[in-house]
C-alpha atoms as a PDB file:
ATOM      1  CA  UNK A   1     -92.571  85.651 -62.516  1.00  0.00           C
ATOM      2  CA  UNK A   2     -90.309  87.077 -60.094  1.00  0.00           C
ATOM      3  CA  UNK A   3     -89.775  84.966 -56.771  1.00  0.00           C
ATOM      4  CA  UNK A   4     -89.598  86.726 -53.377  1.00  0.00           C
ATOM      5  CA  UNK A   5     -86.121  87.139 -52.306  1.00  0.00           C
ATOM      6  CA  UNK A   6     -87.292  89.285 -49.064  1.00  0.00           C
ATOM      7  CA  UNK A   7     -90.397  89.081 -46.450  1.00  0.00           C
ATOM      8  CA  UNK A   8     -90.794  91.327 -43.423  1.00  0.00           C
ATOM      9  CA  UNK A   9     -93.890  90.347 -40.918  1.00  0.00           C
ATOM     10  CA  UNK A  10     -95.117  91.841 -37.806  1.00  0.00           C
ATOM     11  CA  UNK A  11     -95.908  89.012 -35.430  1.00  0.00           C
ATOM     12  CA  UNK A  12     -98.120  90.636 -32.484  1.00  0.00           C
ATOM     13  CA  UNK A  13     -97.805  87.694 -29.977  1.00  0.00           C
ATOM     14  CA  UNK A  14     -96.702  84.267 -29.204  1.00  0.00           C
ATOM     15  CA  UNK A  15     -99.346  82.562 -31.532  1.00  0.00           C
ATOM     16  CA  UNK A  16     -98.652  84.688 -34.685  1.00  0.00           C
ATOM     17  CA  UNK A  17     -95.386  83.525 -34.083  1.00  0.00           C
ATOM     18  CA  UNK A  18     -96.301  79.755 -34.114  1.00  0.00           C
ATOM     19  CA  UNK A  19     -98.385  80.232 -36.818  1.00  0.00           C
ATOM     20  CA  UNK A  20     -96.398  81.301 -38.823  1.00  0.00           C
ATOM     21  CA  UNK A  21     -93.579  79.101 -38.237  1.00  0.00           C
ATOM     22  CA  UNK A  22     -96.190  76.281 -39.182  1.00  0.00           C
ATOM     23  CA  UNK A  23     -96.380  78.136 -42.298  1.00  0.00           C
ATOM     24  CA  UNK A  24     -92.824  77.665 -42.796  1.00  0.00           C
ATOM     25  CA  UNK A  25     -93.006  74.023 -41.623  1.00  0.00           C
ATOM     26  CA  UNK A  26     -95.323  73.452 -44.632  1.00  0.00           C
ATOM     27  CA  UNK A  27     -93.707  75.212 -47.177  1.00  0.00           C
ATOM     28  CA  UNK A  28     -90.157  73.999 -46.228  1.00  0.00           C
ATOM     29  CA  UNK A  29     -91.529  70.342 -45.621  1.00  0.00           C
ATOM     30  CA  UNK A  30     -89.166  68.945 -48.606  1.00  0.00           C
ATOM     31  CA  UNK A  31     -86.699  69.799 -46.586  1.00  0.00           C
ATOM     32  CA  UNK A  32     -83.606  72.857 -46.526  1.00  0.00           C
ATOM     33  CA  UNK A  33     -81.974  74.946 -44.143  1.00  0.00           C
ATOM     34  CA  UNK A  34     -83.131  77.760 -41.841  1.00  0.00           C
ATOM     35  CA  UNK A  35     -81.281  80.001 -39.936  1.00  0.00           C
ATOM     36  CA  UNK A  36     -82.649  81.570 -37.072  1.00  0.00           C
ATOM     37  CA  UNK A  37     -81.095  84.972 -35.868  1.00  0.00           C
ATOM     38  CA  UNK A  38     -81.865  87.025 -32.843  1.00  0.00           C
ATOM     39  CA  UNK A  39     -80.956  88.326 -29.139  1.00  0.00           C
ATOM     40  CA  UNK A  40     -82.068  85.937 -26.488  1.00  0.00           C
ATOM     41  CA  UNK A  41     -86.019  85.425 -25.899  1.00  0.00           C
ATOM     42  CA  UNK A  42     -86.599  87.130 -29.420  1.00  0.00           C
ATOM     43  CA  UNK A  43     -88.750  84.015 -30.382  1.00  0.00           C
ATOM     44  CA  UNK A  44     -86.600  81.922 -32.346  1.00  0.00           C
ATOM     45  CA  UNK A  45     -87.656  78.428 -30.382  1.00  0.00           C
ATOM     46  CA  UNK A  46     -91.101  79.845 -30.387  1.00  0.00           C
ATOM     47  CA  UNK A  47     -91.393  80.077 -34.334  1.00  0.00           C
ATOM     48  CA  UNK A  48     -89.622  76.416 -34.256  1.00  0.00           C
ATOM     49  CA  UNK A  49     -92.103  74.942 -32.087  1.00  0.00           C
ATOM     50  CA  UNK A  50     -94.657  76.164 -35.165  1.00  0.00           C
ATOM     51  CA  UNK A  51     -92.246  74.737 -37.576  1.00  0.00           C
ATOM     52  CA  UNK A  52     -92.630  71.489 -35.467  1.00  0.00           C
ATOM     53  CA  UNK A  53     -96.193  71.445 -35.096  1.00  0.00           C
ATOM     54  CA  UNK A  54     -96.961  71.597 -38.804  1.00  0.00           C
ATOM     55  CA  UNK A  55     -95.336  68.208 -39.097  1.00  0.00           C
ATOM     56  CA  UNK A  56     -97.676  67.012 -36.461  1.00  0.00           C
ATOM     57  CA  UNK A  57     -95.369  67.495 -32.646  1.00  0.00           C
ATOM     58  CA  UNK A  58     -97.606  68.272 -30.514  1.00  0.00           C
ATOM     59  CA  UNK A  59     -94.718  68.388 -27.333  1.00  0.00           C
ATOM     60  CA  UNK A  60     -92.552  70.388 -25.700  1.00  0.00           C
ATOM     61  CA  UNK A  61     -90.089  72.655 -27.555  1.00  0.00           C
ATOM     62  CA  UNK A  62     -86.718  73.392 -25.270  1.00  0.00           C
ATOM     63  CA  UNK A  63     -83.872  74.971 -27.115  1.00  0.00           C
ATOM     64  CA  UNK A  64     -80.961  72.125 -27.537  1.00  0.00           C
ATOM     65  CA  UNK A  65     -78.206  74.690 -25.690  1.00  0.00           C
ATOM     66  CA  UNK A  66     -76.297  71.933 -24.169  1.00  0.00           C
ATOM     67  CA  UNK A  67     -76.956  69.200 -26.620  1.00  0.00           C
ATOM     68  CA  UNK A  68     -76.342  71.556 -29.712  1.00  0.00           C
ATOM     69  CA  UNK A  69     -78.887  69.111 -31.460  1.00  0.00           C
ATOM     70  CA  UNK A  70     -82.307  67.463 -31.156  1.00  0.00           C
ATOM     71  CA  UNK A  71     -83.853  65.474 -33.466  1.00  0.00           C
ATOM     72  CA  UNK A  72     -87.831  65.208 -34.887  1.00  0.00           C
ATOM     73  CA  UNK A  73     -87.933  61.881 -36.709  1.00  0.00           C
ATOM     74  CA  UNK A  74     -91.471  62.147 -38.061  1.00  0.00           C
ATOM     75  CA  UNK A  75     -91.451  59.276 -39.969  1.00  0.00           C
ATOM     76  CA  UNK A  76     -91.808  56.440 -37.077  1.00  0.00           C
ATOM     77  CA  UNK A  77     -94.890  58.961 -35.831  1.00  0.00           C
ATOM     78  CA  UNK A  78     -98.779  57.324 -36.483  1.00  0.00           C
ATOM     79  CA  UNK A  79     -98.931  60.551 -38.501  1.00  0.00           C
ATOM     80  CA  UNK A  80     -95.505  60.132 -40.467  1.00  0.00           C
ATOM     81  CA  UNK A  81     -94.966  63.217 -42.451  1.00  0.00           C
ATOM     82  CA  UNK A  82     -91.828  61.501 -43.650  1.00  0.00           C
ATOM     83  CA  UNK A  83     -89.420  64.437 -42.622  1.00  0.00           C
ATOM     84  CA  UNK A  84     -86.637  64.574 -39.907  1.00  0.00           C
ATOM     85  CA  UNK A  85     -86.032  67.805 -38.729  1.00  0.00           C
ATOM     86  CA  UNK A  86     -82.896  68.774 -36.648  1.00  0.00           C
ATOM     87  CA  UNK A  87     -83.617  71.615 -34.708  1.00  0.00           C
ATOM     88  CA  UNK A  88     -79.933  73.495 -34.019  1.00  0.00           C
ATOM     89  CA  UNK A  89     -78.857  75.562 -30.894  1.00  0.00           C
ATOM     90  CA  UNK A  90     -75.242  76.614 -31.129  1.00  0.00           C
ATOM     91  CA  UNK A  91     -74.995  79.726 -28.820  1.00  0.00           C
ATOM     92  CA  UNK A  92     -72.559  77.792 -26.189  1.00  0.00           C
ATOM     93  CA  UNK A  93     -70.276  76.672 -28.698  1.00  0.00           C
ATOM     94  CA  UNK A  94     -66.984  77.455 -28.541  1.00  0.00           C
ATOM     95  CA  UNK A  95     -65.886  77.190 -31.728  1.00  0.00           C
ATOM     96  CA  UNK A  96     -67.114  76.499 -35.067  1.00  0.00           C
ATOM     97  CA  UNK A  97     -64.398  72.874 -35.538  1.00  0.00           C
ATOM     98  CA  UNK A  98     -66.829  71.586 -32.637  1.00  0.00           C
ATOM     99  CA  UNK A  99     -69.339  71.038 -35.349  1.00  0.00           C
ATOM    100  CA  UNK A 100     -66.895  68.767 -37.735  1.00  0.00           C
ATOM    101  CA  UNK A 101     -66.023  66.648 -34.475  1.00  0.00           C
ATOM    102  CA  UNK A 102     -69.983  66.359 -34.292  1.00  0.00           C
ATOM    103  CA  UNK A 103     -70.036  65.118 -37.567  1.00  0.00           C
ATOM    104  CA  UNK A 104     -72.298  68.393 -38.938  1.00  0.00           C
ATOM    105  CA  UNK A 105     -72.237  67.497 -42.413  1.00  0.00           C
ATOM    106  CA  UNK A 106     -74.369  64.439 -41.878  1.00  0.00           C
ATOM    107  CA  UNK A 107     -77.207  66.271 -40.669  1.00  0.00           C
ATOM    108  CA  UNK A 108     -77.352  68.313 -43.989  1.00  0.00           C
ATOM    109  CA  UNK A 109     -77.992  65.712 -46.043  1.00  0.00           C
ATOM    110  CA  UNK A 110     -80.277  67.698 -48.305  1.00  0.00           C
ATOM    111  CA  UNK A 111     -83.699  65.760 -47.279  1.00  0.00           C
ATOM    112  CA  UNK A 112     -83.919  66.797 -43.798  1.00  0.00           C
ATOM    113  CA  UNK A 113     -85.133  70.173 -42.420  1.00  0.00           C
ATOM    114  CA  UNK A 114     -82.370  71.981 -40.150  1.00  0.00           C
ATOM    115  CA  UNK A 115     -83.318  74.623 -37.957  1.00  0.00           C
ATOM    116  CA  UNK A 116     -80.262  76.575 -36.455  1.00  0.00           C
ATOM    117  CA  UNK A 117     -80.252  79.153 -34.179  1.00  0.00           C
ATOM    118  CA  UNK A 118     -77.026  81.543 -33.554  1.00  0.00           C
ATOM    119  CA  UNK A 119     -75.837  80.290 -37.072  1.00  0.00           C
ATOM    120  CA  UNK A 120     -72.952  82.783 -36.811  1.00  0.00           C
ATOM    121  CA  UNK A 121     -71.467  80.374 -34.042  1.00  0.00           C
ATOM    122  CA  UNK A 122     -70.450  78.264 -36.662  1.00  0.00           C
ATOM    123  CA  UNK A 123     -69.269  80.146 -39.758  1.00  0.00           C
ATOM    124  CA  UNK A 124     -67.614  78.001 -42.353  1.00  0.00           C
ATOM    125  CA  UNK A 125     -69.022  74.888 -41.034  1.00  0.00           C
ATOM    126  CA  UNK A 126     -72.225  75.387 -41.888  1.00  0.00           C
ATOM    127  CA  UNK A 127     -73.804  75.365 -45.537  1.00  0.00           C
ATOM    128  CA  UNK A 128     -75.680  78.221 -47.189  1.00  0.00           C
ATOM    129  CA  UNK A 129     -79.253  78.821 -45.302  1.00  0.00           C
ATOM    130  CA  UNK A 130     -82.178  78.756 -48.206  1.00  0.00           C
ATOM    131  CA  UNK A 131     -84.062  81.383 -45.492  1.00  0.00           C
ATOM    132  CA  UNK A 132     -82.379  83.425 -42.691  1.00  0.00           C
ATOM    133  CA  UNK A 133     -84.938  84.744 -40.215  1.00  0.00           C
ATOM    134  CA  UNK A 134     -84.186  87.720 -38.229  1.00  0.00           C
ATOM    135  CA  UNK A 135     -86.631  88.109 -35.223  1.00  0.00           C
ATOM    136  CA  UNK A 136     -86.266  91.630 -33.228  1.00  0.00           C
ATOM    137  CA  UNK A 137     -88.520  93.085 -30.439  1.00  0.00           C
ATOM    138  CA  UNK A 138     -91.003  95.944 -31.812  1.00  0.00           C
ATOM    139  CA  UNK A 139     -93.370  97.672 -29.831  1.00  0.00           C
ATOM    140  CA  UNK A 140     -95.514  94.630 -28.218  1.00  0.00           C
ATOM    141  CA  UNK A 141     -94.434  92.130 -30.688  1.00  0.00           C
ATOM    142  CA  UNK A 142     -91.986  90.885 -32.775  1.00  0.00           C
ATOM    143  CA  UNK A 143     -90.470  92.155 -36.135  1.00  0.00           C
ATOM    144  CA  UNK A 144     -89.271  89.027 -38.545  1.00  0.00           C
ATOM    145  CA  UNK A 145     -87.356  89.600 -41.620  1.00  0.00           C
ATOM    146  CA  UNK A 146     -86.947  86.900 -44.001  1.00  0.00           C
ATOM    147  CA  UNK A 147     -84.364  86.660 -46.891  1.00  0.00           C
ATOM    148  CA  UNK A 148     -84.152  84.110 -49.319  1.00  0.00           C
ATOM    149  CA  UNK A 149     -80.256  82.567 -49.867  1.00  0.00           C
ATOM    150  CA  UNK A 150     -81.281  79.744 -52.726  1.00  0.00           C
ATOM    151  CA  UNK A 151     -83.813  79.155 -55.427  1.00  0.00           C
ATOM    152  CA  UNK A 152     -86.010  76.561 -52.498  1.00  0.00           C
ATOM    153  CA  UNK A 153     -85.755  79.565 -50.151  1.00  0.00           C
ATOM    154  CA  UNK A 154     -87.169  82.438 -52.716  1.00  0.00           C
ATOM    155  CA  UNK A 155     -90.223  79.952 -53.574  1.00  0.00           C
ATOM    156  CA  UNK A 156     -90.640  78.954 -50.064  1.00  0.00           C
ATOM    157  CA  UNK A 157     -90.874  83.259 -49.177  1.00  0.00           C
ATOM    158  CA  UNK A 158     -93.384  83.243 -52.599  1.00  0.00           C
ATOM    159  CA  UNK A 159     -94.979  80.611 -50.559  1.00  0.00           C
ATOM    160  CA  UNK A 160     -95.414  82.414 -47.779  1.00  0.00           C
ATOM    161  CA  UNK A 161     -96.884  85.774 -48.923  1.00  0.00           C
ATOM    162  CA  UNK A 162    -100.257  86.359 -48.046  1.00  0.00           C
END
């Protein structure tokens, strides 16, 4: 069987785009690394507030621009999924050694789920993404291409696939 290396969705309106990040959320719920690419307002805190919700957030979503980070900790909640998810926003940073001084590798301890938008802010500090999403403006909606950079990320697009 051949696993999906490649996914490309139309996502109509703001709800498509929740649902399917909880689809993501659920396949991805071991844990892994997503990168989320895309010009400003193209969705990509949208589709992580999905990604949040399937582990049971039912708050806010703000994009961690200043804080670079925010943290899900999921396992103190009544519901306790068990996950963390770290939920990346590095479009103000200046350059990519911030993220050592930060102590980055910690975060990617191979259990948690990290979310990271503008992933190209910090090339060479970051490890390989097991999905890259790509979200671009199309007509009324939103075009999202997926691609697959590991063996979790090809079963997680195989996942996916309706």
């Amino acid at each position: 069987m051949m696993l999906q290396t490649e996914l490309s969705l139309f996502l109509h309106d703001e709800a498509e785009t929740v649902a399917i990040g909880q689809k993501l959320g659920t396949v991805m719920a071991a844990g892994g690394v997503i990168f989320l690419t895309g010009t400003l307002g193209a969705g990509k805190t949208t589709l992580t507030r999905g990604v949040l919700k399937s582990f049971g957030h039912t708050g806010a979503v703000k994009s961690p621009t200043y804080t670079l980070v925010e943290p899900y900790d999921f396992n103190v909640d009544q519901q306790a999924s068990g996950q963390v998810v770290y939920h990346f926003d590095l479009y103000r940073l200046a350059d990519p050694e911030e993220l050592e001084y930060m102590g980055i590798r910690e975060y990617f301890d191979g259990r948690a789920l990290c979310i990271v938008e503008w992933p190209d802010k910090g090339e060479g500090f970051l490890p390989v993404a097991d999905i890259t999403l790509s979200l671009s403006p199309k007509n009324e909606g939103r075009m999202l291409e997926l691609k697959a950079g590991s063996a979790t990320g090809r079963a997680a697009l195989g996942a996916l696939e309706v």
